[in-house]
PDB file of N, CA and C in Angstrom:
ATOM      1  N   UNK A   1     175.564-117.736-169.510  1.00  0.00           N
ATOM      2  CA  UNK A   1     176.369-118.955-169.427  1.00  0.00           C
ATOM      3  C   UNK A   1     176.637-119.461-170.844  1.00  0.00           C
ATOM      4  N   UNK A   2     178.061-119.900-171.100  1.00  0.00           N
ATOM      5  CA  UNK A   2     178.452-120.223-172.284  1.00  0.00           C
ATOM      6  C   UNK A   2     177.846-122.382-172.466  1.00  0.00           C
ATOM      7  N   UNK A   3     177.555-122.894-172.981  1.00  0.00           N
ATOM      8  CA  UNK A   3     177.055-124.015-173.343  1.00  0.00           C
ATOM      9  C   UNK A   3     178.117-124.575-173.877  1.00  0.00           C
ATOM     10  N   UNK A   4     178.269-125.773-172.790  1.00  0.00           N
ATOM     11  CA  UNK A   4     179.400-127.062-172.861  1.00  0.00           C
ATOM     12  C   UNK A   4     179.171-128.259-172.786  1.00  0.00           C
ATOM     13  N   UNK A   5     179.997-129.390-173.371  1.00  0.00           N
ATOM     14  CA  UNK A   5     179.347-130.578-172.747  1.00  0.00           C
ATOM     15  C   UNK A   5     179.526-131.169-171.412  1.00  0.00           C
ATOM     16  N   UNK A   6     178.829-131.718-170.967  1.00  0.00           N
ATOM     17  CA  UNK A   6     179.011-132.041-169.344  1.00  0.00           C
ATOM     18  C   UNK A   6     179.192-133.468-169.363  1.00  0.00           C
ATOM     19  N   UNK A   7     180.525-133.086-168.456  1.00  0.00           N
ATOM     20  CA  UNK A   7     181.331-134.365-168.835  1.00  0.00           C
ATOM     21  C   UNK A   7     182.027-134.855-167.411  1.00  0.00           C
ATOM     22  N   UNK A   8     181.675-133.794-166.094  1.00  0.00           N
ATOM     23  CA  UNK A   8     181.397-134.292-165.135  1.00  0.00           C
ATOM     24  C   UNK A   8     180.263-134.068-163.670  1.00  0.00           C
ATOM     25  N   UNK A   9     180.735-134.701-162.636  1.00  0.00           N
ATOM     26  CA  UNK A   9     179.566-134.397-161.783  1.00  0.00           C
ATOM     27  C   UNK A   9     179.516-132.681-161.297  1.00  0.00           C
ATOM     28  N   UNK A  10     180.406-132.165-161.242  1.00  0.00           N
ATOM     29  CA  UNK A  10     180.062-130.758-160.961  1.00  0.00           C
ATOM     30  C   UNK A  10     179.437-129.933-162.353  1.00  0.00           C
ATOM     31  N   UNK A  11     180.187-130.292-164.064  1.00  0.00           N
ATOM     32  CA  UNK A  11     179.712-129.862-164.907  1.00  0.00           C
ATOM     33  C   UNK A  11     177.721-130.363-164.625  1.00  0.00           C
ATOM     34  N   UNK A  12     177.117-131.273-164.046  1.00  0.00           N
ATOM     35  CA  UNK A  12     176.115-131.284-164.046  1.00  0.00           C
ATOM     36  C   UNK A  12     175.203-130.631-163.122  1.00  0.00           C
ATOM     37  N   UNK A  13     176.257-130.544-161.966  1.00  0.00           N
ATOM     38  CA  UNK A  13     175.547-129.726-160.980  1.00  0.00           C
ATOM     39  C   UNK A  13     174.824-128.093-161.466  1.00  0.00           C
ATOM     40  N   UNK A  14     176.020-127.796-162.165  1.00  0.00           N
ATOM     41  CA  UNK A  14     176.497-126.154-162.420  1.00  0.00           C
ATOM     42  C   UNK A  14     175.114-126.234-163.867  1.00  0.00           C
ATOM     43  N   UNK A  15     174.486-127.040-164.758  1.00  0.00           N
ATOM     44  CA  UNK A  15     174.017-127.195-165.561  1.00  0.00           C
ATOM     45  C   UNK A  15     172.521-127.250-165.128  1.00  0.00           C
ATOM     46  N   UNK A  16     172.155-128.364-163.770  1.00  0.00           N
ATOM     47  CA  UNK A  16     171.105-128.194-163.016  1.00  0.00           C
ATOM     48  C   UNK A  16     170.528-126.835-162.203  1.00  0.00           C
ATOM     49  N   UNK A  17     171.628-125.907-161.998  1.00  0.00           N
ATOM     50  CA  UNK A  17     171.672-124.876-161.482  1.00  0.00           C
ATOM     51  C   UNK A  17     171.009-123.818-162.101  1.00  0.00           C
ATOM     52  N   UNK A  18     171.896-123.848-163.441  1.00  0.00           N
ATOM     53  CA  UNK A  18     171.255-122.957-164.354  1.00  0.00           C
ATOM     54  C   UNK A  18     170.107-123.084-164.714  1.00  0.00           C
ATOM     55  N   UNK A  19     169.470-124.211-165.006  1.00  0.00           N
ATOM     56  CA  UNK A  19     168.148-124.641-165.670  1.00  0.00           C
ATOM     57  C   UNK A  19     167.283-123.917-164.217  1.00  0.00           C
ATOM     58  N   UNK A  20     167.804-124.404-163.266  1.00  0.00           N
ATOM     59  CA  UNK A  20     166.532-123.544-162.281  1.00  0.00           C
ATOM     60  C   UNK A  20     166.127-122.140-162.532  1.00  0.00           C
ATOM     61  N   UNK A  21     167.780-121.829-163.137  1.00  0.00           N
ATOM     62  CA  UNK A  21     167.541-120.120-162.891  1.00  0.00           C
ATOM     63  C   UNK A  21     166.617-119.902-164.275  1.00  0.00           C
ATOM     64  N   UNK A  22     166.669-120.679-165.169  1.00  0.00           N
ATOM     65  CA  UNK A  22     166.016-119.994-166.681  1.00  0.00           C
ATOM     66  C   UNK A  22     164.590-120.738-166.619  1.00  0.00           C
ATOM     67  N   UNK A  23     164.404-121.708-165.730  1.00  0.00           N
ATOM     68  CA  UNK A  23     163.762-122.587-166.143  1.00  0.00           C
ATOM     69  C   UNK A  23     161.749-122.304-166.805  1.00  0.00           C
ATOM     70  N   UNK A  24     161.856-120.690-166.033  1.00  0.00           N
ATOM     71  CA  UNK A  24     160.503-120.329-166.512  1.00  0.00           C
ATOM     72  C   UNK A  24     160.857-119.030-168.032  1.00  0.00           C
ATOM     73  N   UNK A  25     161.728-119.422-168.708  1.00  0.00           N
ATOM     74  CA  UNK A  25     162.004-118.651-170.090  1.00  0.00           C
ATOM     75  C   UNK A  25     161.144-118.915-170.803  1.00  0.00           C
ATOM     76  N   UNK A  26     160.950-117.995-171.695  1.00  0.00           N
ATOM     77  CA  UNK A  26     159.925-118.123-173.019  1.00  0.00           C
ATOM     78  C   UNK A  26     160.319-118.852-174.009  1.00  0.00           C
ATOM     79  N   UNK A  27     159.655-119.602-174.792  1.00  0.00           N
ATOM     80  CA  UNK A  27     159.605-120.402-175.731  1.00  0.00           C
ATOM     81  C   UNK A  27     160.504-118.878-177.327  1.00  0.00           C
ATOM     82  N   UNK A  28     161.950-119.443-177.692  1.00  0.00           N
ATOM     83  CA  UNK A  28     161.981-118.836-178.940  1.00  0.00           C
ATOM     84  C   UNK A  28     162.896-117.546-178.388  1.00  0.00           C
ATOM     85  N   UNK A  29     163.142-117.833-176.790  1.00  0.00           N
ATOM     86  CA  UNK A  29     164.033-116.687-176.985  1.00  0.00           C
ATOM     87  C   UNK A  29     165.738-117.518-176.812  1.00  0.00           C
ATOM     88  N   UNK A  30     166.715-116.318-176.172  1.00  0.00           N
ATOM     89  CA  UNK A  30     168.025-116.888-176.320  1.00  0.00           C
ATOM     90  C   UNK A  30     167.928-117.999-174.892  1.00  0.00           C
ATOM     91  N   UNK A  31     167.235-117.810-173.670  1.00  0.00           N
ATOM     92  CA  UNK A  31     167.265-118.609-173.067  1.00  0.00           C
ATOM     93  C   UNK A  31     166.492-119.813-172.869  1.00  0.00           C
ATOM     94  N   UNK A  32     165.401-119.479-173.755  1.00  0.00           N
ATOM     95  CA  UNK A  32     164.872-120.642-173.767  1.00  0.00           C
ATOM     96  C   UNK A  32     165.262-121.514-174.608  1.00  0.00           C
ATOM     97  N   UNK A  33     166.135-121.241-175.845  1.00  0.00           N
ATOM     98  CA  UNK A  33     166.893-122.269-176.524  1.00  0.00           C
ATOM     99  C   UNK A  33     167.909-122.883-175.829  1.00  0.00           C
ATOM    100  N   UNK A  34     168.233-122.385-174.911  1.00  0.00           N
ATOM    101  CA  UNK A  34     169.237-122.469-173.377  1.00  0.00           C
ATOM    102  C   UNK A  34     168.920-123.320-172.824  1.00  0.00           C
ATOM    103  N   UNK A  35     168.075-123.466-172.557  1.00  0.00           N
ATOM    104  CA  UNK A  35     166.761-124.302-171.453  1.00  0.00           C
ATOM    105  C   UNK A  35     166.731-125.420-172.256  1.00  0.00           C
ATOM    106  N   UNK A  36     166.247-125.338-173.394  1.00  0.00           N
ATOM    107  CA  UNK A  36     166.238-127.198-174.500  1.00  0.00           C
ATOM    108  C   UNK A  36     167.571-127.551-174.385  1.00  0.00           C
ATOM    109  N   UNK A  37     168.408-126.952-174.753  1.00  0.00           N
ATOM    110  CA  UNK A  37     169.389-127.265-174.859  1.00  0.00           C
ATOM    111  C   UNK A  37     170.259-128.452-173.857  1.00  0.00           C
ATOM    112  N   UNK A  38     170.413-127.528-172.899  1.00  0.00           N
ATOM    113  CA  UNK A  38     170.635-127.993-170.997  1.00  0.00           C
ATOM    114  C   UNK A  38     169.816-128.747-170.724  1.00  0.00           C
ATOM    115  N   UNK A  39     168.298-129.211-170.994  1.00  0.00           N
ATOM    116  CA  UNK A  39     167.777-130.628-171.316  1.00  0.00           C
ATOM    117  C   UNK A  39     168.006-132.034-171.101  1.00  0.00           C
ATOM    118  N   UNK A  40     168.433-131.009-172.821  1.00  0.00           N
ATOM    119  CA  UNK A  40     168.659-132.041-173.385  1.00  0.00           C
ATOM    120  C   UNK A  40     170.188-133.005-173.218  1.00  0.00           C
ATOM    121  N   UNK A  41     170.831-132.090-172.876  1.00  0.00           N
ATOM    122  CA  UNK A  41     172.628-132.259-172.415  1.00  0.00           C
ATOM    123  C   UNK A  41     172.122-133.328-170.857  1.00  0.00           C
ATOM    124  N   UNK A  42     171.555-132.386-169.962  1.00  0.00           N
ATOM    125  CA  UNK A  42     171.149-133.255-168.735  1.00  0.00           C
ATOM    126  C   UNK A  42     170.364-134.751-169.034  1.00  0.00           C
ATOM    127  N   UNK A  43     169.254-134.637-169.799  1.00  0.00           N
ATOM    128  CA  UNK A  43     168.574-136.119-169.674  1.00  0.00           C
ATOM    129  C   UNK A  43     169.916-137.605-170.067  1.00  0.00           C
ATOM    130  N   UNK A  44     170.734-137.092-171.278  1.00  0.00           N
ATOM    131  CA  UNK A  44     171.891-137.627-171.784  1.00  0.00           C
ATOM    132  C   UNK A  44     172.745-137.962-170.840  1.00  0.00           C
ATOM    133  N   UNK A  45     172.980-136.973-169.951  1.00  0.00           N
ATOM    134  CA  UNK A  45     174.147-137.398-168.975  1.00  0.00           C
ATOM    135  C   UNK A  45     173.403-138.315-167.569  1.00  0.00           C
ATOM    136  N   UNK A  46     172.432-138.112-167.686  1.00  0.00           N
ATOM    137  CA  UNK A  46     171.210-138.850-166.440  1.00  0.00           C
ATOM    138  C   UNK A  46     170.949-140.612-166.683  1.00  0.00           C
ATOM    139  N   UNK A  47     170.895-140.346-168.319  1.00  0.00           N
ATOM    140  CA  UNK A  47     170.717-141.800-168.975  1.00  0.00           C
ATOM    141  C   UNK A  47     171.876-142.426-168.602  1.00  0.00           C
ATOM    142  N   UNK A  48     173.249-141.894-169.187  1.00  0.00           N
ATOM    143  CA  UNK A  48     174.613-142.941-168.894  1.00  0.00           C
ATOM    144  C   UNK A  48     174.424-142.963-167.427  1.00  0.00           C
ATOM    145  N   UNK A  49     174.862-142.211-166.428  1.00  0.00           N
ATOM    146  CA  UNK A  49     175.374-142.291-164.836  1.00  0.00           C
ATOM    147  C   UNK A  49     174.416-142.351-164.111  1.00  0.00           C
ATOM    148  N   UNK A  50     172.733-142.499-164.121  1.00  0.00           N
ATOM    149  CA  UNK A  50     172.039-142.799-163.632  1.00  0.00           C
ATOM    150  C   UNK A  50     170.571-143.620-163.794  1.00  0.00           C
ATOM    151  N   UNK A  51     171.250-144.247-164.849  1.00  0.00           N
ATOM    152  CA  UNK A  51     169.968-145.512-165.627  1.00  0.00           C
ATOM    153  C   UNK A  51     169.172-145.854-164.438  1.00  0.00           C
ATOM    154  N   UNK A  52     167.623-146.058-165.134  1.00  0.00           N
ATOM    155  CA  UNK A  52     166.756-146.673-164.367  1.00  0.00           C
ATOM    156  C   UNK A  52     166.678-147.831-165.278  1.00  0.00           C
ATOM    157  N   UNK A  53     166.650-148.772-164.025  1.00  0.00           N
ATOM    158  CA  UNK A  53     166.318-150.502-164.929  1.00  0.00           C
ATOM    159  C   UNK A  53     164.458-150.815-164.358  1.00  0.00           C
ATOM    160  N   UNK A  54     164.201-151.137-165.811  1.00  0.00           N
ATOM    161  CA  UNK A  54     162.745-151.666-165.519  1.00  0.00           C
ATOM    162  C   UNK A  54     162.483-152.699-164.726  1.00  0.00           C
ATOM    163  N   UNK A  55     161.244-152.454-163.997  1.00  0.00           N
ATOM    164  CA  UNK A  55     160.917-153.699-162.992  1.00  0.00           C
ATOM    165  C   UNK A  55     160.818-155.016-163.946  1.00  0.00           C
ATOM    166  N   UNK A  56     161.269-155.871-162.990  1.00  0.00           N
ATOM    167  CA  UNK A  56     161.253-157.038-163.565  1.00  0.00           C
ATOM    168  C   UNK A  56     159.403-157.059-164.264  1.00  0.00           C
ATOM    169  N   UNK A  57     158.572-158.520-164.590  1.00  0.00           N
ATOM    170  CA  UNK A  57     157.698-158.542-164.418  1.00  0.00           C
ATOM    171  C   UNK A  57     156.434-158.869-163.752  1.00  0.00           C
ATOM    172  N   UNK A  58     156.978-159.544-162.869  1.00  0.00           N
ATOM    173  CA  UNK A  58     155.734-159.322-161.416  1.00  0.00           C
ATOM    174  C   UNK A  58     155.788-158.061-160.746  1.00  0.00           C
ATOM    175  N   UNK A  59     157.011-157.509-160.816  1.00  0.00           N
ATOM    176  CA  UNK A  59     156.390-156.264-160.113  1.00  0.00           C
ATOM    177  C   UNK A  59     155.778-155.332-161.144  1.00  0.00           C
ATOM    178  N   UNK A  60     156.130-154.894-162.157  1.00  0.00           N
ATOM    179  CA  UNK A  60     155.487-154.661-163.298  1.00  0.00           C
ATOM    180  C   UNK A  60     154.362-154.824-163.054  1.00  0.00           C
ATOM    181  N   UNK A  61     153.948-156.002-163.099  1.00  0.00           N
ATOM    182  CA  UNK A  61     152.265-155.892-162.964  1.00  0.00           C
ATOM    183  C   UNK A  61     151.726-155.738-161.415  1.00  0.00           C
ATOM    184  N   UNK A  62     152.712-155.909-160.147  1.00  0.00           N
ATOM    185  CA  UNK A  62     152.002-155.591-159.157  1.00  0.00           C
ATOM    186  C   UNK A  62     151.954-153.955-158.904  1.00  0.00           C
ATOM    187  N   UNK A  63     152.618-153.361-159.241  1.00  0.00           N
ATOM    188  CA  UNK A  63     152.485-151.596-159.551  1.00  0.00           C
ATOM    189  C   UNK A  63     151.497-151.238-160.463  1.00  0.00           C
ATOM    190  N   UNK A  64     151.654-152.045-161.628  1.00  0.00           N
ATOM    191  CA  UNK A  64     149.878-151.682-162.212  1.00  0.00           C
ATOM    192  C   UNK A  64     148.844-151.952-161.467  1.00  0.00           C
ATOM    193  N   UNK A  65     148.712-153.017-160.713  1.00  0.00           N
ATOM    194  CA  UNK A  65     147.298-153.202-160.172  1.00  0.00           C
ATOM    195  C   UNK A  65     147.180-152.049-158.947  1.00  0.00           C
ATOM    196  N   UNK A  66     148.335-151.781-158.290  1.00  0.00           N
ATOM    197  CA  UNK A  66     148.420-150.925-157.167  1.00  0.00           C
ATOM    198  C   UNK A  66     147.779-149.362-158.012  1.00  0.00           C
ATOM    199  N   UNK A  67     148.312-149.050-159.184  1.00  0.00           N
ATOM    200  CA  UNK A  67     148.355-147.867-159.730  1.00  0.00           C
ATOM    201  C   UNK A  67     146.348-148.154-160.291  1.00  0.00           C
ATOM    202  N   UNK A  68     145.958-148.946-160.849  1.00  0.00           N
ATOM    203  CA  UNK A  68     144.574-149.434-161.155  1.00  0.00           C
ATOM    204  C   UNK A  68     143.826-150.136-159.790  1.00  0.00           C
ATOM    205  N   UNK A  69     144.472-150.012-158.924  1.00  0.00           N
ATOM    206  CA  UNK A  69     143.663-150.484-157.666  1.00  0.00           C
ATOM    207  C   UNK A  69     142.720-151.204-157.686  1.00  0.00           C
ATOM    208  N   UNK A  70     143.265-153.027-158.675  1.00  0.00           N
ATOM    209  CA  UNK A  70     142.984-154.383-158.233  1.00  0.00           C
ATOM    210  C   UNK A  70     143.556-154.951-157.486  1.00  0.00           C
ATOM    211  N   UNK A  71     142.305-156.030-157.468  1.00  0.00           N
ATOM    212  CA  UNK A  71     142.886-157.046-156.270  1.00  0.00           C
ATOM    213  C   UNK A  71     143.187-158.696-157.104  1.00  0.00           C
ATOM    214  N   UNK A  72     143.954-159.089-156.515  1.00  0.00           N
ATOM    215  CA  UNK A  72     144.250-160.169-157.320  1.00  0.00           C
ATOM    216  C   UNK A  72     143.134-161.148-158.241  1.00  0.00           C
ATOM    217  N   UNK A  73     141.896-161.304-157.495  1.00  0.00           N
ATOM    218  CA  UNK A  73     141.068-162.010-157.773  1.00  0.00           C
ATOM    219  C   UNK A  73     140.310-160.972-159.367  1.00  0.00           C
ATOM    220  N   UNK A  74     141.202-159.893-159.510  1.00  0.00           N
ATOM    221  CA  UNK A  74     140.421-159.072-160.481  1.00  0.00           C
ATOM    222  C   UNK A  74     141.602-159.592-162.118  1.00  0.00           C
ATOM    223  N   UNK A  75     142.560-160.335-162.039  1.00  0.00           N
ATOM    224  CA  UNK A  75     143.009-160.672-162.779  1.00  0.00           C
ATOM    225  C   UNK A  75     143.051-162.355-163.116  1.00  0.00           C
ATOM    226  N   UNK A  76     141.789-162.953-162.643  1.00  0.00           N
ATOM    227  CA  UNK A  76     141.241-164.401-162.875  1.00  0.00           C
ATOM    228  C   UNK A  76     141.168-164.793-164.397  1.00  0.00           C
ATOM    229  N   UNK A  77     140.265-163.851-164.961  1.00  0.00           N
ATOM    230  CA  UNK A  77     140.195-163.895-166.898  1.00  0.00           C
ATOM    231  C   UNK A  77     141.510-163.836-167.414  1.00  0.00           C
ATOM    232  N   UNK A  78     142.611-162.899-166.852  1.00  0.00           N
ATOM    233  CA  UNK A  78     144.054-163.045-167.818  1.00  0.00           C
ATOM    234  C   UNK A  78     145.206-164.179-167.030  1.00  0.00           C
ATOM    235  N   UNK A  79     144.883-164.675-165.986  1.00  0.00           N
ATOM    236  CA  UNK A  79     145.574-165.756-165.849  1.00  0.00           C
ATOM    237  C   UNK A  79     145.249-167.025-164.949  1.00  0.00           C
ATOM    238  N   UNK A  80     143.915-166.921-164.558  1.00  0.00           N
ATOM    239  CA  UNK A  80     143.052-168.349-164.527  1.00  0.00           C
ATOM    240  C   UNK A  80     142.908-168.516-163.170  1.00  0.00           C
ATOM    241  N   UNK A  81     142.723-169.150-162.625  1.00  0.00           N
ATOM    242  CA  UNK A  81     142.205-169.597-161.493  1.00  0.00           C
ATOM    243  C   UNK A  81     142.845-168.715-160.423  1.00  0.00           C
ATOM    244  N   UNK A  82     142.233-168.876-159.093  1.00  0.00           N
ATOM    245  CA  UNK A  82     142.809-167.856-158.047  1.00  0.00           C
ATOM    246  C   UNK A  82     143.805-168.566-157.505  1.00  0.00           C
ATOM    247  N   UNK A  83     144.697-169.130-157.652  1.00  0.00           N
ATOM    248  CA  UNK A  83     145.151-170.031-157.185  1.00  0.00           C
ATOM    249  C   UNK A  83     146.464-169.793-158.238  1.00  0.00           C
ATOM    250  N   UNK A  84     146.148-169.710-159.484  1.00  0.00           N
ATOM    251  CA  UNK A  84     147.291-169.524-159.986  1.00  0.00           C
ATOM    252  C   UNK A  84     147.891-168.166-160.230  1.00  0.00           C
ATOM    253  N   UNK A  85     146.745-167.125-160.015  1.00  0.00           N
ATOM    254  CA  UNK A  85     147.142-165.713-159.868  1.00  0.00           C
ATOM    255  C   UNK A  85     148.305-165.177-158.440  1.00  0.00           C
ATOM    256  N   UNK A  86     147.854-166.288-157.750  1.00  0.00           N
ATOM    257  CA  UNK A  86     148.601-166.337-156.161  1.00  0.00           C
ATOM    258  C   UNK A  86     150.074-166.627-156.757  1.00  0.00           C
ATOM    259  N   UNK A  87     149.855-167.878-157.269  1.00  0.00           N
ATOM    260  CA  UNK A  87     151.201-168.390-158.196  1.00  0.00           C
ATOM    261  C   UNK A  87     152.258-167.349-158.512  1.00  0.00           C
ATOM    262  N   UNK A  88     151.551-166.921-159.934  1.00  0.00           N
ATOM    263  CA  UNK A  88     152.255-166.021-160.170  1.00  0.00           C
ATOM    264  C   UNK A  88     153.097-164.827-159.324  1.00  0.00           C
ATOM    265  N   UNK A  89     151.636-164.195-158.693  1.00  0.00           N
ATOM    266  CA  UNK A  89     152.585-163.305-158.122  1.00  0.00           C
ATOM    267  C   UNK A  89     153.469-163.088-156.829  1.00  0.00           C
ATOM    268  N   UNK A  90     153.187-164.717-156.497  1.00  0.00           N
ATOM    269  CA  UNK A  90     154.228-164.920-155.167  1.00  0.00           C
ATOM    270  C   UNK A  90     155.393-165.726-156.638  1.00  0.00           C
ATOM    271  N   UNK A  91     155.866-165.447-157.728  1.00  0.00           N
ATOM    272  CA  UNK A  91     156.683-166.027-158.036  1.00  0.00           C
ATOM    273  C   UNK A  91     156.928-167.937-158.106  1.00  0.00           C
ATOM    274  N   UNK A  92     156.063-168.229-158.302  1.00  0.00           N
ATOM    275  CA  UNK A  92     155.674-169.404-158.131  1.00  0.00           C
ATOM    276  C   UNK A  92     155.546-170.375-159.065  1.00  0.00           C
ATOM    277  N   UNK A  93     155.223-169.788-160.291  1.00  0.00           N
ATOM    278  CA  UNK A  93     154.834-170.348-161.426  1.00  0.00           C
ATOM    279  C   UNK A  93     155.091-168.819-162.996  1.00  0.00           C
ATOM    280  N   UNK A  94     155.606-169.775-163.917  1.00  0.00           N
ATOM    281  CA  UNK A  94     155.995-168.430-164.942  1.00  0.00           C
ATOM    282  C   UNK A  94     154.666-167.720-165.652  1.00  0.00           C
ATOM    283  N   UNK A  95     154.930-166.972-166.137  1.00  0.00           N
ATOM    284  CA  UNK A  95     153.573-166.514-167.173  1.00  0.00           C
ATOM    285  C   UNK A  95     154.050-167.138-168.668  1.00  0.00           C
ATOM    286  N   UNK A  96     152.634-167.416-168.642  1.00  0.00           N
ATOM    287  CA  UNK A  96     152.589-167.919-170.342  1.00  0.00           C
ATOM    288  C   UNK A  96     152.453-167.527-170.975  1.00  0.00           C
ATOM    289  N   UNK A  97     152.485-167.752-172.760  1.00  0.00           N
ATOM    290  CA  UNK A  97     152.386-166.218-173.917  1.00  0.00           C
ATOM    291  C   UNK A  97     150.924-166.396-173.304  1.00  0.00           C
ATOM    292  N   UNK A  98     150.238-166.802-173.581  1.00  0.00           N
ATOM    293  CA  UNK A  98     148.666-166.200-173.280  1.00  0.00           C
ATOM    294  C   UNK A  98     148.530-165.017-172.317  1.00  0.00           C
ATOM    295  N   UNK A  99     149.149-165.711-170.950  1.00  0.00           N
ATOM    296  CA  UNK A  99     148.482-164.984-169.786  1.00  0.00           C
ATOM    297  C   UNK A  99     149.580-163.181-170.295  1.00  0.00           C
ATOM    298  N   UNK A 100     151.025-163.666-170.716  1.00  0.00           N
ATOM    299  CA  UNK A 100     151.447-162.518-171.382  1.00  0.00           C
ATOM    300  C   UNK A 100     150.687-161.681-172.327  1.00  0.00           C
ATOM    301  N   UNK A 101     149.761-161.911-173.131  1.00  0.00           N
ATOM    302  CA  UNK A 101     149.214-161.408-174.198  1.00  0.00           C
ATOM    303  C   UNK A 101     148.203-160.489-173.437  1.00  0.00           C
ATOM    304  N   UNK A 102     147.549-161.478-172.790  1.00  0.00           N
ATOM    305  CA  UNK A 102     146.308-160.793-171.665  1.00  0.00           C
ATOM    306  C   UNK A 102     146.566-159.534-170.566  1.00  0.00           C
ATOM    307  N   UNK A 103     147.284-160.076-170.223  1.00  0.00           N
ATOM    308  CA  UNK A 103     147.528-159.210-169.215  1.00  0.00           C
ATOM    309  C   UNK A 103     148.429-157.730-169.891  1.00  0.00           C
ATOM    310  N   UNK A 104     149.016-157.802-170.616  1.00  0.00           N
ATOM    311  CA  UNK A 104     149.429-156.741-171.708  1.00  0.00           C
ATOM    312  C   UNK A 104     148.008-155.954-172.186  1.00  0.00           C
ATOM    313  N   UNK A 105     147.006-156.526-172.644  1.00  0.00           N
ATOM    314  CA  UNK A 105     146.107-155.999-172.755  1.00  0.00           C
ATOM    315  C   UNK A 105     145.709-155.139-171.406  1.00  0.00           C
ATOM    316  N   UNK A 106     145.161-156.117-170.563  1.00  0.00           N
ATOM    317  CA  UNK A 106     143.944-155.665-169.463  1.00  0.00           C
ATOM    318  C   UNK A 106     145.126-154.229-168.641  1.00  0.00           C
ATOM    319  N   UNK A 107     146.342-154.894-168.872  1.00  0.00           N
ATOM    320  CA  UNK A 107     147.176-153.528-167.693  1.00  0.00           C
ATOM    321  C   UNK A 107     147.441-152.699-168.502  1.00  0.00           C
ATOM    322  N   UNK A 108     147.578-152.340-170.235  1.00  0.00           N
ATOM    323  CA  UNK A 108     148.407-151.690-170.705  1.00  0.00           C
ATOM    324  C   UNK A 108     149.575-151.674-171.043  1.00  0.00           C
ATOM    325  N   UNK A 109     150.258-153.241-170.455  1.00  0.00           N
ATOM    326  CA  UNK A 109     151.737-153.054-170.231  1.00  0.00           C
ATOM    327  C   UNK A 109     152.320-153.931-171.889  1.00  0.00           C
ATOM    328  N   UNK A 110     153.500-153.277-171.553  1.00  0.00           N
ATOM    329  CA  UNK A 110     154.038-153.840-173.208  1.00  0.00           C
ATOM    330  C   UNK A 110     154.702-155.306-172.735  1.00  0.00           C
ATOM    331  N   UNK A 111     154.397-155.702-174.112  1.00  0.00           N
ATOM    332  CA  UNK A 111     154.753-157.582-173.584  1.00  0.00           C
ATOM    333  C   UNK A 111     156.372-157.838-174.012  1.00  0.00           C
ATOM    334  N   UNK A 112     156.613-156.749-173.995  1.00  0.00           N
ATOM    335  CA  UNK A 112     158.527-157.092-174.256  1.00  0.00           C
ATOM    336  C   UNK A 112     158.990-156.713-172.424  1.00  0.00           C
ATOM    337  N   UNK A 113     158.409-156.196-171.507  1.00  0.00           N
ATOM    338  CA  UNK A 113     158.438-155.876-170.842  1.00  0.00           C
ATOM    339  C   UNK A 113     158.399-157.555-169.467  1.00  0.00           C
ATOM    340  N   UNK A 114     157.300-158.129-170.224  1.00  0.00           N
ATOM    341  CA  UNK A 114     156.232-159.102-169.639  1.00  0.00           C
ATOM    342  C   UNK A 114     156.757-160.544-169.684  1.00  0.00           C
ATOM    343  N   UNK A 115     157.570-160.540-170.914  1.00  0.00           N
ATOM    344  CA  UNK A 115     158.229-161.792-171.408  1.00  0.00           C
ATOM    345  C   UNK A 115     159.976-161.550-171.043  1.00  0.00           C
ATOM    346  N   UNK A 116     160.160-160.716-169.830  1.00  0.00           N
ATOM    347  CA  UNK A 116     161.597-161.020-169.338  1.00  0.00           C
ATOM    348  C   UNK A 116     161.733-161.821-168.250  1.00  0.00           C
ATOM    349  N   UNK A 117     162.701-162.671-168.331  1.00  0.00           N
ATOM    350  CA  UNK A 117     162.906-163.616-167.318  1.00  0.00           C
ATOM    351  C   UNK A 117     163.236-163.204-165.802  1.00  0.00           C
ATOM    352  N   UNK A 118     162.574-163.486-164.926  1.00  0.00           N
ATOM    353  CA  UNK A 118     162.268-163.142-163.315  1.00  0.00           C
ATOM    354  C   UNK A 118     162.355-164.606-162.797  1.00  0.00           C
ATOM    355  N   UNK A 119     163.277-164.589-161.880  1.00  0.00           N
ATOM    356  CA  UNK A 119     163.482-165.652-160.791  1.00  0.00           C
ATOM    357  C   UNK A 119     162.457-166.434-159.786  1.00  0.00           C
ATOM    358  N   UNK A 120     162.212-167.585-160.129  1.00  0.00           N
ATOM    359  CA  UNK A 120     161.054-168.296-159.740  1.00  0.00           C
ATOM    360  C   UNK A 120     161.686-168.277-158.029  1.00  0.00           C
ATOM    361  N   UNK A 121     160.649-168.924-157.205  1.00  0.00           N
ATOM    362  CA  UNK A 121     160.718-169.366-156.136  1.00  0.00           C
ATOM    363  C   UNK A 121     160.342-170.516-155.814  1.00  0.00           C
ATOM    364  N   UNK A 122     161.160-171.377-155.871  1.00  0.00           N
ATOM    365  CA  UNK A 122     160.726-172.861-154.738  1.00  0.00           C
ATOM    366  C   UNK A 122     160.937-172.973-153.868  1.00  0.00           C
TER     367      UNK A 122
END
């Protein structure tokens, strides 16, 4: 296969296709430079026509605790009382830089992530 840019939905199909067929090539030969290549062309065309948007941030952190398998009452130290952990994650009340700082810590999660604005509930 000659290497083009893919510039539509069948050019991606026909590109996904191929990668199956090479996809166990050796590192350093002609198809496995084939294989980076087609990649790299695919992740590019995946980014424009099929963006993933990050979870807001309550769910953000309710997929971490699901993925770390806490329970709410296990995030009392990064945002205070049980009562306001409820808060939060019924959308109830915002997070603060603190409880942002903390909870960035205790989940791992990045606080540019943490400090985007999510729709309260009254």
């Amino acid at each position: 296969m000659s290497l083009r840019p893919i510039k539509s939905e069948e050019d991606y199909r026909l590109a996904l296709k191929r990668i199956e067929e090479i996809f166990d090539a050796k590192l350093g030969t002609k198809e496995g430079d084939e294989l980076d290549i087609l990649g790299l062309m695919v992740d590019d065309y995946e980014k424009k026509h099929f963006p993933i948007e990050a979870p807001d941030p309550i769910e953000a952190i309710k997929i971490r605790m699901e993925e770390m398998q806490l329970k709410q009452v296990d995030l009392i130290s990064e945002i205070g009382g049980k009562s306001q952990v409820s808060e939060i994650l019924n959308r109830k009340r915002r997070l603060t830089v603190d409880m942002i700082r903390k909870l960035a810590a205790r989940l791992n999660l990045s606080a540019n992530l943490l400090i985007q604005d999510y729709q309260i509930v009254r």
